[in-house]
Every structure is written in C-alpha cells, then in structure tokens.
PDB file of N, CA and C in Angstrom:
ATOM      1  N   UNK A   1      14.116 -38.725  10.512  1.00  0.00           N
ATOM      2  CA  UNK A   1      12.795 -38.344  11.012  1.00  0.00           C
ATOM      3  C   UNK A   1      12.986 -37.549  12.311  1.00  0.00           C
ATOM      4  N   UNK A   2      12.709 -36.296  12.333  1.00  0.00           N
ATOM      5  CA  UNK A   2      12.255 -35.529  13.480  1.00  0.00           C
ATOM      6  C   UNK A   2      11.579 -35.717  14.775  1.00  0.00           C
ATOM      7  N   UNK A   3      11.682 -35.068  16.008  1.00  0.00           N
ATOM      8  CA  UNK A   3      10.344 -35.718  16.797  1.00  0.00           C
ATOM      9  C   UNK A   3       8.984 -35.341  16.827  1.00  0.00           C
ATOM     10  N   UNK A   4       8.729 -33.599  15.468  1.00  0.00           N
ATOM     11  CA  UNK A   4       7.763 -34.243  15.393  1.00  0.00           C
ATOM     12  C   UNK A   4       7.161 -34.622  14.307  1.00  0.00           C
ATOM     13  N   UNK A   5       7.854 -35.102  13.785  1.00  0.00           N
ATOM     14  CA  UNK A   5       7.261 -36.490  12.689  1.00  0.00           C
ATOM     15  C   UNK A   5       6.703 -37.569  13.489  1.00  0.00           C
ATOM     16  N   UNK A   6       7.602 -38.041  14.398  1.00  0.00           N
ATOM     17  CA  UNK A   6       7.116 -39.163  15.591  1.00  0.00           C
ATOM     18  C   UNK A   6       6.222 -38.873  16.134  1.00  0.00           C
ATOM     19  N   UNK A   7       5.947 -37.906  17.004  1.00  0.00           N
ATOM     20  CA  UNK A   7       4.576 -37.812  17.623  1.00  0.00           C
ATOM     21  C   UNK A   7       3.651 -37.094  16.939  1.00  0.00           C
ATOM     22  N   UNK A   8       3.701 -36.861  16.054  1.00  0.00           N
ATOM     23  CA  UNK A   8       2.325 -36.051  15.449  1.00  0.00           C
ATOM     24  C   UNK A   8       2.397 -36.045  13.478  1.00  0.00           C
ATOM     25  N   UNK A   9       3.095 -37.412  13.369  1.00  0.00           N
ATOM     26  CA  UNK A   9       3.427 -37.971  11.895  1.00  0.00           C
ATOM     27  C   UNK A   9       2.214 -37.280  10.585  1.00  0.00           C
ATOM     28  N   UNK A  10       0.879 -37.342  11.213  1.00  0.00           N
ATOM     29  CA  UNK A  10      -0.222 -36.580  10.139  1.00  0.00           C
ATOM     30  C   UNK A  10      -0.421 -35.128   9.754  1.00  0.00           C
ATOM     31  N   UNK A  11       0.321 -34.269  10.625  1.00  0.00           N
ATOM     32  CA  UNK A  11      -0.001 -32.926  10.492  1.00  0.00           C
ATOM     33  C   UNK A  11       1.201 -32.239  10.007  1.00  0.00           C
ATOM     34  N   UNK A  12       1.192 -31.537   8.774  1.00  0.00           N
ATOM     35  CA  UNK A  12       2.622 -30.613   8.295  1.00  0.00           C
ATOM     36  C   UNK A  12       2.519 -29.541   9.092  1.00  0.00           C
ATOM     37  N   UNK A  13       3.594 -29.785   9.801  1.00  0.00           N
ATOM     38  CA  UNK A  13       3.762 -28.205  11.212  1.00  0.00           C
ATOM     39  C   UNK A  13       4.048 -26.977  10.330  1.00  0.00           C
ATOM     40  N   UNK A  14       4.792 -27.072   8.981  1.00  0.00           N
ATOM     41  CA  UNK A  14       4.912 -25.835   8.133  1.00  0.00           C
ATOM     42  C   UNK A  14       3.591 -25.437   7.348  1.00  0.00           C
ATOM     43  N   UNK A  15       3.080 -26.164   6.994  1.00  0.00           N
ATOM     44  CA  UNK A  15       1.562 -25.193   6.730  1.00  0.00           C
ATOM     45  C   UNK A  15       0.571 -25.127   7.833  1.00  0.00           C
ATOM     46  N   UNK A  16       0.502 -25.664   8.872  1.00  0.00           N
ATOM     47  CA  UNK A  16      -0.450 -25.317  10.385  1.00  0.00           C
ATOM     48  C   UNK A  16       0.037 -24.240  10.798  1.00  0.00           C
ATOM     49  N   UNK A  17       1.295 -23.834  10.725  1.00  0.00           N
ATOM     50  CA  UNK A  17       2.165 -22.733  11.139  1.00  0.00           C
ATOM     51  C   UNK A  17       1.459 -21.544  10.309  1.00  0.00           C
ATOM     52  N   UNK A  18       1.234 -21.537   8.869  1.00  0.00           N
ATOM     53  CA  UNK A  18       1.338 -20.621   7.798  1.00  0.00           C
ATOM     54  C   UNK A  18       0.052 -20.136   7.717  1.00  0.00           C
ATOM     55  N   UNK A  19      -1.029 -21.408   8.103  1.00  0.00           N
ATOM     56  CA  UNK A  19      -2.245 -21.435   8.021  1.00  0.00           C
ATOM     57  C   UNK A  19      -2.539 -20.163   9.286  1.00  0.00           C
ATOM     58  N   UNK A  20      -2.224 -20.518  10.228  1.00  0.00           N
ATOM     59  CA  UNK A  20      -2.501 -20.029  11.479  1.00  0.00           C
ATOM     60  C   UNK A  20      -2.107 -18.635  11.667  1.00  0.00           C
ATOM     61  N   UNK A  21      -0.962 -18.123  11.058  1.00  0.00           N
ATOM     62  CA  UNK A  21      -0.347 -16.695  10.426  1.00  0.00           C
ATOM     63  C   UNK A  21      -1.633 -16.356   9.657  1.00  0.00           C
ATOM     64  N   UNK A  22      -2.293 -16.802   8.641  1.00  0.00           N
ATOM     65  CA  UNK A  22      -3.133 -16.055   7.601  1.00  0.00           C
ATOM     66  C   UNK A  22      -4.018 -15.666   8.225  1.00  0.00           C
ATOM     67  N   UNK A  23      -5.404 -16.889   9.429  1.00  0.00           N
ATOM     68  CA  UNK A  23      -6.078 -16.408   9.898  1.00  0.00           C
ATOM     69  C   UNK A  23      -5.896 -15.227  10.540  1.00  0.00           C
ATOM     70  N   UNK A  24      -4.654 -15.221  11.720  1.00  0.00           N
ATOM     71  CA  UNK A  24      -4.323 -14.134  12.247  1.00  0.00           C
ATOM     72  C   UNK A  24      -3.969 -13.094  11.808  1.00  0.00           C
ATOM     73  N   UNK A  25      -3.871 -12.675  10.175  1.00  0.00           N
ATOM     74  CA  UNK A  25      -3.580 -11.638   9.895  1.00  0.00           C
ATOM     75  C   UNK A  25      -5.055 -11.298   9.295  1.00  0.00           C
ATOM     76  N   UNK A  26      -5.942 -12.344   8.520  1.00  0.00           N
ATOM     77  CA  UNK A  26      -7.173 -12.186   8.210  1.00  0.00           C
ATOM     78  C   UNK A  26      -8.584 -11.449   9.627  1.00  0.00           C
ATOM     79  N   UNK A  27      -7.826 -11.719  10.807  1.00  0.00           N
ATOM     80  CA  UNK A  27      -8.708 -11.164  11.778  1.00  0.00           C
ATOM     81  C   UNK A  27      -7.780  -9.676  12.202  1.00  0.00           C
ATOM     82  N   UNK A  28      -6.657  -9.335  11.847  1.00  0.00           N
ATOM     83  CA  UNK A  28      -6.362  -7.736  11.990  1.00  0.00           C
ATOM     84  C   UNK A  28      -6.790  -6.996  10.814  1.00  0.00           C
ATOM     85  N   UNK A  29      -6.799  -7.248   9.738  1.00  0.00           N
ATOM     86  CA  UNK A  29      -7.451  -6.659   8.429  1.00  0.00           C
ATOM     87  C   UNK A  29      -8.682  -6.643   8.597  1.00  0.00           C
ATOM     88  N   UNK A  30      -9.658  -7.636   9.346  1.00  0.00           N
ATOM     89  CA  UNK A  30     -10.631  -7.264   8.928  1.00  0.00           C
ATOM     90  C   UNK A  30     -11.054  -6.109  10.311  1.00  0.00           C
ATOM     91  N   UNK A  31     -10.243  -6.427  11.104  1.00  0.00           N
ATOM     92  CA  UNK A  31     -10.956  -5.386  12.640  1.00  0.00           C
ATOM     93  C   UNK A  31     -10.358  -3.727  12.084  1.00  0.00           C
ATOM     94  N   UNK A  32      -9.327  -3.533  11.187  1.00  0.00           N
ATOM     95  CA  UNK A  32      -8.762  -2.468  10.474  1.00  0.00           C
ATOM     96  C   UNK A  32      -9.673  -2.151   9.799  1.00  0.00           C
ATOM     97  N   UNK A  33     -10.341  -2.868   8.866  1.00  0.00           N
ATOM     98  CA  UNK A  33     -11.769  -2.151   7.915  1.00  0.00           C
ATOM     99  C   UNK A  33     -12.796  -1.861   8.614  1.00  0.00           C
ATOM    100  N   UNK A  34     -13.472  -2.903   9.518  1.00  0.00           N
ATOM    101  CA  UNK A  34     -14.288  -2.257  10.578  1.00  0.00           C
ATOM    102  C   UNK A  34     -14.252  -0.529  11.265  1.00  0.00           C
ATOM    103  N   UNK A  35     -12.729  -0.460  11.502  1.00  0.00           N
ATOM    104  CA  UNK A  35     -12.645   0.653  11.999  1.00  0.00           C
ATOM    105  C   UNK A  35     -12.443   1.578  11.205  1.00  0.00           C
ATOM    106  N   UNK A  36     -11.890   1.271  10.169  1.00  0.00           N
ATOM    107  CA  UNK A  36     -11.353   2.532   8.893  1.00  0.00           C
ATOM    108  C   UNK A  36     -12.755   2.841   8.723  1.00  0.00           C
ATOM    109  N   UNK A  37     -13.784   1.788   8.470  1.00  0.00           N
ATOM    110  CA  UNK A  37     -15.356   2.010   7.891  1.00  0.00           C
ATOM    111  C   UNK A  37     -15.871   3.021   8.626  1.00  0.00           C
ATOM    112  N   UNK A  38     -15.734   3.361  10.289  1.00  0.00           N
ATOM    113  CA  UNK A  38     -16.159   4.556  10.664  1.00  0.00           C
ATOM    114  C   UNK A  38     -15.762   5.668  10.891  1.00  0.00           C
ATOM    115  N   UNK A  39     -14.325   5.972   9.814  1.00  0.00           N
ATOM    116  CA  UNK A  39     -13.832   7.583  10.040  1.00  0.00           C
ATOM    117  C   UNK A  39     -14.330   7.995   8.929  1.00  0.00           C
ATOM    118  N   UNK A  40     -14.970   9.042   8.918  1.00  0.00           N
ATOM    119  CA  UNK A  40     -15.556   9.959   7.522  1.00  0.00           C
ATOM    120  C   UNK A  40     -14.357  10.219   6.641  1.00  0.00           C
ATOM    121  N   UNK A  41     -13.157  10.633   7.058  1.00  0.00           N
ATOM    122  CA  UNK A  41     -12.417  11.568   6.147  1.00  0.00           C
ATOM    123  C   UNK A  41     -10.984  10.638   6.658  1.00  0.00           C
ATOM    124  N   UNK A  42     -10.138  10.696   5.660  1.00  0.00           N
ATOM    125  CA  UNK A  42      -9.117  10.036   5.904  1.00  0.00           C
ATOM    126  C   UNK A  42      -8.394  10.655   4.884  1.00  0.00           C
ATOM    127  N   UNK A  43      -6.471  11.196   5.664  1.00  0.00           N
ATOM    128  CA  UNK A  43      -5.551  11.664   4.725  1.00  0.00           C
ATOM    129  C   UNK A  43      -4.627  10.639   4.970  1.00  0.00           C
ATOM    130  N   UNK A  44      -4.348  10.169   3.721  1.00  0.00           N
ATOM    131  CA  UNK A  44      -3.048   8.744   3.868  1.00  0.00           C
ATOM    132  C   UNK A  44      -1.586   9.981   3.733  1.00  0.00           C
ATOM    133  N   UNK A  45      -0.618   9.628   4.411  1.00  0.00           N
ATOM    134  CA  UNK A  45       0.664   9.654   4.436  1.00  0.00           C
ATOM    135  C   UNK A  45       1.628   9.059   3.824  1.00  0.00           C
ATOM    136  N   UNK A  46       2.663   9.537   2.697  1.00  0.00           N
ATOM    137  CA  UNK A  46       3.362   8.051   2.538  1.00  0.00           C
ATOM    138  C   UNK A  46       4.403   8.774   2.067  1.00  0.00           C
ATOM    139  N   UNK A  47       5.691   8.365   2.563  1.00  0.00           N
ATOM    140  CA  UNK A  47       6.759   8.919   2.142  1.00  0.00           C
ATOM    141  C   UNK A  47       7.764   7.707   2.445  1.00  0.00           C
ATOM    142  N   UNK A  48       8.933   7.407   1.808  1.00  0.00           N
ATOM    143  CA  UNK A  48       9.887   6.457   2.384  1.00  0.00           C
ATOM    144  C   UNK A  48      10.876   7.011   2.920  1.00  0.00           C
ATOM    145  N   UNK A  49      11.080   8.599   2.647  1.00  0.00           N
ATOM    146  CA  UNK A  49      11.807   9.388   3.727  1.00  0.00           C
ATOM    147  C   UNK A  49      11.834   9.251   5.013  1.00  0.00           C
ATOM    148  N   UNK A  50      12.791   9.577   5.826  1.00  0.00           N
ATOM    149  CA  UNK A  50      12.266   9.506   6.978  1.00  0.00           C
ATOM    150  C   UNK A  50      12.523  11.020   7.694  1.00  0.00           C
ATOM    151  N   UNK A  51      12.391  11.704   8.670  1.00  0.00           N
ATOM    152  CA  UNK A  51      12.685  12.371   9.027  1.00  0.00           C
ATOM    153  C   UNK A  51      11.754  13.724   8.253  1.00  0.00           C
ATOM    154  N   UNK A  52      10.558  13.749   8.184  1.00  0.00           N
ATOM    155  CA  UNK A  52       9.850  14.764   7.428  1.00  0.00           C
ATOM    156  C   UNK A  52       8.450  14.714   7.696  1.00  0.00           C
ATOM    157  N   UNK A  53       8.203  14.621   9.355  1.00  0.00           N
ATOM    158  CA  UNK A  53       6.943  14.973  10.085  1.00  0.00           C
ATOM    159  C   UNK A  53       5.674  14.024   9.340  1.00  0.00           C
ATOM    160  N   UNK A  54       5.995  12.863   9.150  1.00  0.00           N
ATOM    161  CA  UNK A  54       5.014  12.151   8.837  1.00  0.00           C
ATOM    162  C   UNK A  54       3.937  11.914  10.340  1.00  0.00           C
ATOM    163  N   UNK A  55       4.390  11.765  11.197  1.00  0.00           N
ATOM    164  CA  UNK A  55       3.662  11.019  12.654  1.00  0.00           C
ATOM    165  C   UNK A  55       3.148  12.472  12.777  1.00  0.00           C
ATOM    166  N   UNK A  56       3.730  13.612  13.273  1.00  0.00           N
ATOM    167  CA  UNK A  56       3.193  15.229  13.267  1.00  0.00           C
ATOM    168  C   UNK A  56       2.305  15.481  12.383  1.00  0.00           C
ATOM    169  N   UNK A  57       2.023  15.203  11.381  1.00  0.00           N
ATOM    170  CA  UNK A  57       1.149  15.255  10.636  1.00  0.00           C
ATOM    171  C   UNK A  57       0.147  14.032  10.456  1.00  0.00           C
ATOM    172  N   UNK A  58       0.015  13.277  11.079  1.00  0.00           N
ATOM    173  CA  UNK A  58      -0.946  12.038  10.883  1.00  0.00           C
ATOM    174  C   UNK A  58      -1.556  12.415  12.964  1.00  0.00           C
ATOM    175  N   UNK A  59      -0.930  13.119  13.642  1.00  0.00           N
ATOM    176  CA  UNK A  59      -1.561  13.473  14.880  1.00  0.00           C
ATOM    177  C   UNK A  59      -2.428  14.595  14.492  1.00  0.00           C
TER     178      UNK A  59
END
C-alpha cells in the first residue's frame, strides 16, 4: 500500500488525474470553437512536411 492509499484510501488518483485532463482539454476546445465561430473565412494548412512555409502562409 502506497501513501496515498493511506491518506486518501477512497479516491483513484489515476482517474481524478484523467478526469481532470478531460475537463481541461474540454474547456480549450470549447474556447477554440468560440473563437473559430467568429472568423468568416478560414484556410486550413496541413502538410507533415516540414520545411515548406506552412507558418508564412497561415500569417
């Protein structure tokens, strides 16, 4: 048994951990749609190259 099994025996620290990751990624996705929601026009970029003016072209 761990210590914290001992002091805090009711709570699985690996899903409070996992849980707490989701919200926090559930509140950057949604502040990302908020904002995507007010650009009219949007050109996506996508290459796995590197080196071929992706950032130059997304400025």
């Amino acid at each position: 048994m761990n210590i914290q099994e001992k002091e805090i025996p009711d709570i699985d620290l690996k899903k409070t951990v996992e849980q707490g990751k989701k919200e926090k990624m559930d509140k950057i996705a949604e502040y990302i749609n908020a904002n995507m929601d007010k650009i009219k026009h949007k050109i996506v970029i996508i290459s796995g190259k590197g080196g071929v003016g992706k950032t130059t072209v997304a400025v």
